[in-house]
C-alpha atoms as a PDB file:
ATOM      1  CA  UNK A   1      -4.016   9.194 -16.537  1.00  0.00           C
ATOM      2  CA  UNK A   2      -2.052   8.291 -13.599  1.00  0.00           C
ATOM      3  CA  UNK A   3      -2.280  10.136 -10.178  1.00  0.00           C
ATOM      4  CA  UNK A   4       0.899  13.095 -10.848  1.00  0.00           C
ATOM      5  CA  UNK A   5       3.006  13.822  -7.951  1.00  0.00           C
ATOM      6  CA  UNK A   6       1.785  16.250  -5.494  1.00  0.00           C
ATOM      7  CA  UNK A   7      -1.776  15.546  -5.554  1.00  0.00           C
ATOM      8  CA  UNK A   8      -3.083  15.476  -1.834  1.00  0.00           C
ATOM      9  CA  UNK A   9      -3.653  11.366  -1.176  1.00  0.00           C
ATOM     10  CA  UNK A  10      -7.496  10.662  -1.758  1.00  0.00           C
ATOM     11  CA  UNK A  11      -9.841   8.504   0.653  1.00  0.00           C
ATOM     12  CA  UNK A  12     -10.096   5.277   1.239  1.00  0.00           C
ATOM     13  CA  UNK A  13     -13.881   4.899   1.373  1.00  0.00           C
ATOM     14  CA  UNK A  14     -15.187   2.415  -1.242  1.00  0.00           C
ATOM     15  CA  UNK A  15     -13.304  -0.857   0.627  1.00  0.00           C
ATOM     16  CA  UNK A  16     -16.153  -3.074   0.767  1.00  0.00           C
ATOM     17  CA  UNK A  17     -14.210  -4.074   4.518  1.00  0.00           C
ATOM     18  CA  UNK A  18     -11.381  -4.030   6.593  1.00  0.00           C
ATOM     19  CA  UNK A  19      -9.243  -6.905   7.918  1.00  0.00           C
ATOM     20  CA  UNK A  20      -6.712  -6.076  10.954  1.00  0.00           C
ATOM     21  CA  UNK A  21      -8.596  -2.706  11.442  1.00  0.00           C
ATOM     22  CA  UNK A  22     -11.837  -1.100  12.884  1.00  0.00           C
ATOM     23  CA  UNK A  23     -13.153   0.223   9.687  1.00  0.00           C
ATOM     24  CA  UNK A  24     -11.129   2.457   7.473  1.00  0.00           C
ATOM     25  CA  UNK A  25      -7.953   4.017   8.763  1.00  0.00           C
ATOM     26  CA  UNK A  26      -8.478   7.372  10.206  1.00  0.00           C
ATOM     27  CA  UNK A  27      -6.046   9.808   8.859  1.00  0.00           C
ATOM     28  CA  UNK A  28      -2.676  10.589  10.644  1.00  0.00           C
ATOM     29  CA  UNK A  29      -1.301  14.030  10.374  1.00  0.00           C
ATOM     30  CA  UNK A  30       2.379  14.346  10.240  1.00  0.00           C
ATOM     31  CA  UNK A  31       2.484  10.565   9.379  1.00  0.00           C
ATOM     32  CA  UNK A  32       4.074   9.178   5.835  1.00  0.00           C
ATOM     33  CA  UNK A  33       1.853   6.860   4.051  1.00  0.00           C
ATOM     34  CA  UNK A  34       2.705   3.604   1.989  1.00  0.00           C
ATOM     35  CA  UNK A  35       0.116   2.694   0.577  1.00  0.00           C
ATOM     36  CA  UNK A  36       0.257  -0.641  -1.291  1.00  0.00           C
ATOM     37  CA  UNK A  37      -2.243  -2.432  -3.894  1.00  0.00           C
ATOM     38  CA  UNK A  38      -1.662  -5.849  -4.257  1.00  0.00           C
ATOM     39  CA  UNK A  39      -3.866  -9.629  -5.325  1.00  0.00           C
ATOM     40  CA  UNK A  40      -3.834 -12.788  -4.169  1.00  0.00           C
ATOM     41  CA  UNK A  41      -3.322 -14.327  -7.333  1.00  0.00           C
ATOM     42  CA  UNK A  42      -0.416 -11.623  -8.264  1.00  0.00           C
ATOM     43  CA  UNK A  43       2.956 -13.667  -8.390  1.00  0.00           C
ATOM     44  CA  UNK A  44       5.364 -10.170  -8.294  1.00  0.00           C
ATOM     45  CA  UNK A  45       2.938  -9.432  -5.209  1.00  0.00           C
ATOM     46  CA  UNK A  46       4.011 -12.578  -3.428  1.00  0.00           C
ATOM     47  CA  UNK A  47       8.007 -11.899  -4.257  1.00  0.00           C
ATOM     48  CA  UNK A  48       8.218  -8.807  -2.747  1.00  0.00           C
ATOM     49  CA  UNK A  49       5.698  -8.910   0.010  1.00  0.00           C
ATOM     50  CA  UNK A  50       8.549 -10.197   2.836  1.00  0.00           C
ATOM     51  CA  UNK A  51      10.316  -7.355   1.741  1.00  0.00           C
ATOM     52  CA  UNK A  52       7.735  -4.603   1.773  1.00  0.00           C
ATOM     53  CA  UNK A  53       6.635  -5.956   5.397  1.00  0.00           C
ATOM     54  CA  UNK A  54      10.528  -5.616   6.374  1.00  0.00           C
ATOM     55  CA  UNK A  55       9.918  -1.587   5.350  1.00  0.00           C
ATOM     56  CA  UNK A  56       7.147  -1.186   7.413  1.00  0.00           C
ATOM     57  CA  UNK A  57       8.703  -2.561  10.148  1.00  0.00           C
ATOM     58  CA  UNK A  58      11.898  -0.964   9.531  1.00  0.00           C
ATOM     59  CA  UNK A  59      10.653   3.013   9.539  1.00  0.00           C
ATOM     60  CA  UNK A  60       7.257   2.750  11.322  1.00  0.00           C
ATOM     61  CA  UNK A  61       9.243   4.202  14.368  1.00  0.00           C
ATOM     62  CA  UNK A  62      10.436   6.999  12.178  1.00  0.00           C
ATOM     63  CA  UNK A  63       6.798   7.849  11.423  1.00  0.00           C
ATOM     64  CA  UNK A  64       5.780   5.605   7.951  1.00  0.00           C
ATOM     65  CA  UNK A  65       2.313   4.293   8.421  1.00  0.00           C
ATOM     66  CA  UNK A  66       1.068   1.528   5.714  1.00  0.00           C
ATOM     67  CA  UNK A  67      -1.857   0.369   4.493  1.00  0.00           C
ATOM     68  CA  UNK A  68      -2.517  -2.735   1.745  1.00  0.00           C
ATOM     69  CA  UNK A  69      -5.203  -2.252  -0.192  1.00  0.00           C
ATOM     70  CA  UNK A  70      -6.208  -5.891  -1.473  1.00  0.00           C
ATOM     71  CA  UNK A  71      -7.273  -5.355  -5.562  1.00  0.00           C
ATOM     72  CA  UNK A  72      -8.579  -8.682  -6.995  1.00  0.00           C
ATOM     73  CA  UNK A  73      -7.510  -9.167 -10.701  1.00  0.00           C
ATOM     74  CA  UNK A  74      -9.723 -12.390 -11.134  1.00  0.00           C
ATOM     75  CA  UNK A  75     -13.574 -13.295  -9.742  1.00  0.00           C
ATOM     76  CA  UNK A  76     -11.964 -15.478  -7.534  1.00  0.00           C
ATOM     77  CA  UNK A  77      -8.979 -13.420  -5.889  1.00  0.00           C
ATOM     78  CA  UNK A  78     -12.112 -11.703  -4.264  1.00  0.00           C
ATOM     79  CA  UNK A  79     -12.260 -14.606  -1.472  1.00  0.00           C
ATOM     80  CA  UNK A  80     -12.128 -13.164   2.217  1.00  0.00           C
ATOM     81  CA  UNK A  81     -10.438 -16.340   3.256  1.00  0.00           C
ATOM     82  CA  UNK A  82      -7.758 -16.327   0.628  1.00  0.00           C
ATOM     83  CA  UNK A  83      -7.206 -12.887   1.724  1.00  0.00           C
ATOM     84  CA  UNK A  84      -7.131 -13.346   5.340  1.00  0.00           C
ATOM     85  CA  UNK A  85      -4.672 -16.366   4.103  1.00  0.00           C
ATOM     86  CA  UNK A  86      -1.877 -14.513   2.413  1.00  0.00           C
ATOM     87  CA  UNK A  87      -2.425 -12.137   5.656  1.00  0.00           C
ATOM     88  CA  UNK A  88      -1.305 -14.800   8.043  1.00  0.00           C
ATOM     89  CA  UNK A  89       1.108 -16.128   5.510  1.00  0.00           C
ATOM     90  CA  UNK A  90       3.582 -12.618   4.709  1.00  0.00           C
ATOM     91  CA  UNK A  91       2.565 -11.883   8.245  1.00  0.00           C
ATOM     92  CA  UNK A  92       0.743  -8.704   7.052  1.00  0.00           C
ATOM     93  CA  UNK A  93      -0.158  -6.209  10.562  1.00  0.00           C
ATOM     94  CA  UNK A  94      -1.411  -2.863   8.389  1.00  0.00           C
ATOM     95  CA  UNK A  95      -4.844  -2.232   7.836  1.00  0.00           C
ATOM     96  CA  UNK A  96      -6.244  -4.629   4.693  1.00  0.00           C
ATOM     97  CA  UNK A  97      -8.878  -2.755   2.661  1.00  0.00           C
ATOM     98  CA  UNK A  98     -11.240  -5.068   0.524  1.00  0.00           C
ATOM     99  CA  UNK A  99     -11.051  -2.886  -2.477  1.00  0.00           C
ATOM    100  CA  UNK A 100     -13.334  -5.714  -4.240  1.00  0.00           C
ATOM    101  CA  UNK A 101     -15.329  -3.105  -6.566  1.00  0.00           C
ATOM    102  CA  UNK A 102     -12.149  -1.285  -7.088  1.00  0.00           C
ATOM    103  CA  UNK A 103     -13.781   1.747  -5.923  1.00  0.00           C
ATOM    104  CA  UNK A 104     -10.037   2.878  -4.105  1.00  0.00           C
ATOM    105  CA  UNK A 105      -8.043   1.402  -7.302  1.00  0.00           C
ATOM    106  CA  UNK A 106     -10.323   4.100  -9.222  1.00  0.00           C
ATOM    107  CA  UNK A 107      -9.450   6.799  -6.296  1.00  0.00           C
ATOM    108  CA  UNK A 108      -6.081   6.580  -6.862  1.00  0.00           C
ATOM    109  CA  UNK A 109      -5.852   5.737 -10.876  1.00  0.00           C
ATOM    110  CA  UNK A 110      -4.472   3.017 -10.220  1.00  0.00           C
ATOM    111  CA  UNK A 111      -4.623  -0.574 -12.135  1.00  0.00           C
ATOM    112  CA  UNK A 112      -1.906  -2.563 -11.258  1.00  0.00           C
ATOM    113  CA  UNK A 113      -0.447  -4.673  -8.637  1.00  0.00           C
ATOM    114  CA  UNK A 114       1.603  -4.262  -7.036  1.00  0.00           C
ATOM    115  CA  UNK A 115       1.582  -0.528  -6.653  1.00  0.00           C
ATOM    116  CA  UNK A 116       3.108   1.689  -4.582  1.00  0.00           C
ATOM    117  CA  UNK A 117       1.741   5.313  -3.144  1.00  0.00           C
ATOM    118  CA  UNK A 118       4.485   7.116  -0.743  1.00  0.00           C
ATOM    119  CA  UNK A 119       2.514  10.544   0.288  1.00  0.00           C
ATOM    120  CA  UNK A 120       4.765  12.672   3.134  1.00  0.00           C
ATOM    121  CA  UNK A 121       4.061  14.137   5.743  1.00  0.00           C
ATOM    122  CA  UNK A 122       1.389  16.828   4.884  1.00  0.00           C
ATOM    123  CA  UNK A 123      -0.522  13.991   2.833  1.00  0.00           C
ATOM    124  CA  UNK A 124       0.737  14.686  -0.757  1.00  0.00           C
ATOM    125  CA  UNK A 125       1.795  11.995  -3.409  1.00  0.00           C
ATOM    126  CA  UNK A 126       5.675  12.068  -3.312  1.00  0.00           C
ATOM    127  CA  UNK A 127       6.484   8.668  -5.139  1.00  0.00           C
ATOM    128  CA  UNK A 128       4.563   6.396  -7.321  1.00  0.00           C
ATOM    129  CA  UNK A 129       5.428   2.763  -9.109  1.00  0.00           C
ATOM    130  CA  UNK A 130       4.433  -0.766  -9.810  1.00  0.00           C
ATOM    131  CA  UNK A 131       5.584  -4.239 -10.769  1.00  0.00           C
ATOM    132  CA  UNK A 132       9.201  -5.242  -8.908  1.00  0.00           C
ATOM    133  CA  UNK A 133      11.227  -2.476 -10.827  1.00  0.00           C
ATOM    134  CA  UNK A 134       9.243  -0.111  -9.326  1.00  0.00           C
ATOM    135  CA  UNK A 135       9.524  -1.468  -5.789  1.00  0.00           C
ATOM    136  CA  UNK A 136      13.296  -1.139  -5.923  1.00  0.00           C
ATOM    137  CA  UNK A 137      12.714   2.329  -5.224  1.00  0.00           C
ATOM    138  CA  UNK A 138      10.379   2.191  -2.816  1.00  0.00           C
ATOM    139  CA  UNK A 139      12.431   2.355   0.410  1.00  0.00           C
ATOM    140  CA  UNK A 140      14.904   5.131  -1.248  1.00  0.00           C
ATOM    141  CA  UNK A 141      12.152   7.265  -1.322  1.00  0.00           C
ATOM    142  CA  UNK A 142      10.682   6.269   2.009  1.00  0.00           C
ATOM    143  CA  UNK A 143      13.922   7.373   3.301  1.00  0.00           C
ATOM    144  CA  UNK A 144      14.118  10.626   1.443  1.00  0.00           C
ATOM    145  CA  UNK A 145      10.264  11.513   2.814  1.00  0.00           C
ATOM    146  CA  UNK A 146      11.699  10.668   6.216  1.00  0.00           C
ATOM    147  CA  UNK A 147      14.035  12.664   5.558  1.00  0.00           C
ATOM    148  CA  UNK A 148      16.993   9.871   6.529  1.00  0.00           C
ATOM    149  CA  UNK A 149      20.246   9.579   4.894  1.00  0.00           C
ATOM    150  CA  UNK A 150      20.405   7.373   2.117  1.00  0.00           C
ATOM    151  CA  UNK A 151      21.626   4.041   2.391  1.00  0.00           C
ATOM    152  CA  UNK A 152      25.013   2.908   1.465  1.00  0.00           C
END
């Protein structure tokens, strides 16, 4: 059953590491979360990674904090170096958790990538999707937990 709106935003512990990050986030107070599963191997993934990293650097002054949480679909998506690859290539700056025993995937119910986790302010789930339909919405309701006008 998927994670239902409202439920507080569980850890992150289970990443077997971190890339751009000492260790596992701490949390943030007061802080939106994205939080974002994605795979090296996942096509929709690469399409609308540009586009996810132009949210994050869009609102992070208003307050939105992300974090990618790598999910390998295949044996060999679980490569550190194809990782740290798609890092440097979609110029990816959050914190990379190596979710390689899908111990966060499991935390948050979720199986697919990409997903998307928007929690506000005071930590709790506010918007969930995956796959590019589900992206569309992504930064309407990042703008709606930052409480910004929408977008015309």
């Amino acid at each position: 059953m998927p994670m239902r709106l409202g439920t507080p935003m569980p850890g992150l512990d289970g990443a077997i590491g971190w890339l751009n990050s000492e260790g596992e986030p701490k949390a943030e107070p007061a802080k939106a979360t994205l939080i974002h599963f994605w795979a090296v191997s996942c096509h929709i993934c690469h399409e609308t990674m540009n586009d996810l990293m132009c949210i994050r650097n869009k609102y992070e002054k208003d307050g939105l904090r992300t974090i990618a949480i790598h999910m390998p679909r295949y044996e060999s998506d679980a490569s550190e170096e194809k990782v740290q690859e798609d890092i440097n290539t979609y110029h990816i700056t959050q914190p990379v958790g190596l979710d390689h025993m899908l111990k966060v995937a499991e935390s948050f119910q979720n199986e697919y990538v990409p997903a998307f986790f928007l929690f506000d302010q005071e930590g709790n789930l506010k918007y969930r999707a995956a796959g590019d339909k589900g992206f569309l919405k992504v930064e309407p309701k990042v703008r709606e937990v930052l409480g910004l006008p929408a977008e015309e």
